[in-house]
C-alpha atoms as a PDB file:
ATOM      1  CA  UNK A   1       0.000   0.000   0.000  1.00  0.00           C
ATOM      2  CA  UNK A   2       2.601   2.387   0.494  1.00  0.00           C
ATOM      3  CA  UNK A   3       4.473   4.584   3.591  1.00  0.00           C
ATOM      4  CA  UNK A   4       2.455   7.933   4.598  1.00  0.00           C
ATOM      5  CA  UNK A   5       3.294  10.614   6.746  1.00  0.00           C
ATOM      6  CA  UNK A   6       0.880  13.595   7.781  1.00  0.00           C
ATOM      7  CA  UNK A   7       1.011  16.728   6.414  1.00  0.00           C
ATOM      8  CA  UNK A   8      -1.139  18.245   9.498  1.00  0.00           C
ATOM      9  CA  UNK A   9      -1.426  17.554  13.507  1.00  0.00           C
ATOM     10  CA  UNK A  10      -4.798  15.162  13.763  1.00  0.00           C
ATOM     11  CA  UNK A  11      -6.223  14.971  16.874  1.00  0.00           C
ATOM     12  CA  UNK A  12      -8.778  12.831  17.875  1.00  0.00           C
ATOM     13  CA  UNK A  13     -10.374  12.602  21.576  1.00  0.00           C
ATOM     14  CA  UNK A  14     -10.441   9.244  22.883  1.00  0.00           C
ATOM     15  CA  UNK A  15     -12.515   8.195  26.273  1.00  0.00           C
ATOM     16  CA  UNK A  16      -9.634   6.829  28.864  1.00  0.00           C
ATOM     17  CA  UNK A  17     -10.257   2.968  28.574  1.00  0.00           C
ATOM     18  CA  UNK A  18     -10.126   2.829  25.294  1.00  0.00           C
ATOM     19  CA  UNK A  19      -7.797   1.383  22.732  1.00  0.00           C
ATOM     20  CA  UNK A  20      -7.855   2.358  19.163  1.00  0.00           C
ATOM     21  CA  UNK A  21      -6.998   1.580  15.660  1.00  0.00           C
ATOM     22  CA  UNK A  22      -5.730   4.392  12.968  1.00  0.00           C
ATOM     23  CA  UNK A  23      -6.332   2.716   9.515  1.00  0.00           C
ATOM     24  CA  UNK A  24      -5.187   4.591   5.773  1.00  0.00           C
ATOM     25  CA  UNK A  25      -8.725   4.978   3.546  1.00  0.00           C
ATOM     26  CA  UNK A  26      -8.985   5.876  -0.125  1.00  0.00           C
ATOM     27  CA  UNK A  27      -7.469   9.268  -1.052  1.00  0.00           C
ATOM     28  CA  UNK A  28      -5.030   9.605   1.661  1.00  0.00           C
ATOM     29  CA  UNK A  29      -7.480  10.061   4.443  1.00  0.00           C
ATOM     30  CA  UNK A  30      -7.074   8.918   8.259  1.00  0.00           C
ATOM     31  CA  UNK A  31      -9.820   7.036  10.408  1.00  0.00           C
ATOM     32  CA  UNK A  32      -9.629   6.617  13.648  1.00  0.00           C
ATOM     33  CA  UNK A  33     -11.925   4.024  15.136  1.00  0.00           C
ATOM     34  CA  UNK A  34     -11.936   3.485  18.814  1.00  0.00           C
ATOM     35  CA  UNK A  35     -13.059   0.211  20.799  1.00  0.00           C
ATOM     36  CA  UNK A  36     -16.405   2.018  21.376  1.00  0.00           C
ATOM     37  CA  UNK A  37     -17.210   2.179  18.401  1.00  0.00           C
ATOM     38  CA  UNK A  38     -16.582   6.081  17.776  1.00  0.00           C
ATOM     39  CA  UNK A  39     -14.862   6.723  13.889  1.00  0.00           C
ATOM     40  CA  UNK A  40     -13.869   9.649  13.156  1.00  0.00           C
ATOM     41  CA  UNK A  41     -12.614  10.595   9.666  1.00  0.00           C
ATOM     42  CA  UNK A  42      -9.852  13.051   8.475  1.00  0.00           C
ATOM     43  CA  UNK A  43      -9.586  12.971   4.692  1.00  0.00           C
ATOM     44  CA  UNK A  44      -6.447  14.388   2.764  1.00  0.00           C
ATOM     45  CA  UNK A  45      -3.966  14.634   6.102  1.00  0.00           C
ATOM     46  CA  UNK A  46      -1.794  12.364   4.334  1.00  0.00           C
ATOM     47  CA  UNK A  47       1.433  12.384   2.035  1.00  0.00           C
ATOM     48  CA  UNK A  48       3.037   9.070   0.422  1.00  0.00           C
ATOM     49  CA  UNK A  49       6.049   8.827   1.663  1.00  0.00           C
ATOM     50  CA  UNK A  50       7.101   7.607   5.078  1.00  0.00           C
ATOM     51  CA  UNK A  51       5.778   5.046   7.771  1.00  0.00           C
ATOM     52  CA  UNK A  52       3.319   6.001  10.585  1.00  0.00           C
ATOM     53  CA  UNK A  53       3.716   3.804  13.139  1.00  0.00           C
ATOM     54  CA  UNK A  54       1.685   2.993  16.809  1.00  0.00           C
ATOM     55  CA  UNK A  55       3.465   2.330  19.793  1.00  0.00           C
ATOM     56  CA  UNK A  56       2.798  -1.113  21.886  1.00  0.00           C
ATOM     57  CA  UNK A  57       0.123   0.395  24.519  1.00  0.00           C
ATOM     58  CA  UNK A  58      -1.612   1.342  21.513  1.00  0.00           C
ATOM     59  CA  UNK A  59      -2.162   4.418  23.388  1.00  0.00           C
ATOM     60  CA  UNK A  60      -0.309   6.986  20.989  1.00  0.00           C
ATOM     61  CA  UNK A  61       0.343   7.470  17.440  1.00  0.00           C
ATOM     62  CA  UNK A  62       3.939   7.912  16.786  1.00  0.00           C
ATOM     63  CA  UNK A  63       4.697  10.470  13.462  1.00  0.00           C
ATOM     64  CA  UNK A  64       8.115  10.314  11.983  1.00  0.00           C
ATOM     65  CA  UNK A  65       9.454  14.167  11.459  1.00  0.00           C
ATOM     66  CA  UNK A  66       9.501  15.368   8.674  1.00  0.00           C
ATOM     67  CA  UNK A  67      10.758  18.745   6.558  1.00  0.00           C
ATOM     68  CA  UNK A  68       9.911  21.943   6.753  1.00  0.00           C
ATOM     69  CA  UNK A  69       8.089  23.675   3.570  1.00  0.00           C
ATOM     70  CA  UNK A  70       6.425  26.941   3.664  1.00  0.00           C
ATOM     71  CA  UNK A  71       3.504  28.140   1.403  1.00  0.00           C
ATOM     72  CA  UNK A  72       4.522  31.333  -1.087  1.00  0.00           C
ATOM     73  CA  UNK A  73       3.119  33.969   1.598  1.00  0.00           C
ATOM     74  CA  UNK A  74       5.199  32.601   4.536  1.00  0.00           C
ATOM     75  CA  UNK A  75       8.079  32.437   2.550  1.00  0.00           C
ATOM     76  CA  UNK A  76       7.408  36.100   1.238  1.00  0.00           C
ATOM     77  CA  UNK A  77       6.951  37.294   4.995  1.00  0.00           C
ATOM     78  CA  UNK A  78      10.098  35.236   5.981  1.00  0.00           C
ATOM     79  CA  UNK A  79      11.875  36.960   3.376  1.00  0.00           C
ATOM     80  CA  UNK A  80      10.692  40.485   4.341  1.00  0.00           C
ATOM     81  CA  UNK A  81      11.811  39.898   8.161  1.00  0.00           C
ATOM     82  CA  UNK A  82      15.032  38.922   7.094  1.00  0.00           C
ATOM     83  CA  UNK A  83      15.023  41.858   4.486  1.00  0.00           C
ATOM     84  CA  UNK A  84      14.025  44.278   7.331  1.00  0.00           C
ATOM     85  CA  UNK A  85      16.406  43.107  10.159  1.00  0.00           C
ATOM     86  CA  UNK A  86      19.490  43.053   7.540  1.00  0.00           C
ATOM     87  CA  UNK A  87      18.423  46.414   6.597  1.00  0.00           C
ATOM     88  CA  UNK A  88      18.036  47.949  10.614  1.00  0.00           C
ATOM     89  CA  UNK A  89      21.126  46.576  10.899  1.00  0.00           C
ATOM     90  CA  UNK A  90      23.211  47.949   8.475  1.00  0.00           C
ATOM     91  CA  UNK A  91      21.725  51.554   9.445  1.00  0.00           C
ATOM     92  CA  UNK A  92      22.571  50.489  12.980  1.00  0.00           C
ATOM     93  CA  UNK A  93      26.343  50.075  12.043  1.00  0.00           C
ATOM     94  CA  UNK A  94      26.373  53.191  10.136  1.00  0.00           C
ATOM     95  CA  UNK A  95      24.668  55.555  12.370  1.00  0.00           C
ATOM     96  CA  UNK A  96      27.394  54.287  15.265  1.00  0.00           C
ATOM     97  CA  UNK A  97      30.355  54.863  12.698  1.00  0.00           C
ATOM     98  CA  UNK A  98      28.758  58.557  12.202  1.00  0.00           C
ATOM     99  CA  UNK A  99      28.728  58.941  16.315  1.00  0.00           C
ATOM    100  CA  UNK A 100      32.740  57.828  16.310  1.00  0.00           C
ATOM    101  CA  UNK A 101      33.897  60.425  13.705  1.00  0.00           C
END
């Protein structure tokens, strides 16, 4: 079937005493089905890639890490903060070479 690894942070709220199962379903969705009988679906949280794994008190999903990749206006803003503080700088060092002379 493939490795997957979520693009997003799902949460799901489980009663105390209960175990659950997180299965893959068509179109890279999540479900999380608890011993209750409460499913809960999250469709499209998934990328093909890497393994999501549980650990053995079936208690807690375990997520690889994965990279860091920001959308056009984050990078944009990221961009303009590091614009603006190499900027404030540079007129930082100049106006304390104008105090020296």
């Amino acid at each position: 079937m493939g490795d997957y690894y979520a693009k997003e942070n799902v949460y799901a709220a489980i009663p105390k005493d209960d175990s659950f199962k997180v299965r893959v379903v068509p179109r890279n969705g999540l479900a999380v089905e608890t011993s209750s009988g409460f499913t809960r679906q999250y469709p499209s949280v998934l990328n093909k890639e890497q393994r999501i794994t549980a650990d053995a008190s079936n208690k807690q999903m375990v997520v690889p890490k994965m990279e860091r990749s920001y959308s056009l206006p984050e990078f944009f803003m990221l961009f303009f903060w590091w614009l603006m503080i190499s900027f404030m700088s540079w007129i930082m060092v100049l106006l304390l070479k104008k105090k020296r002379v």
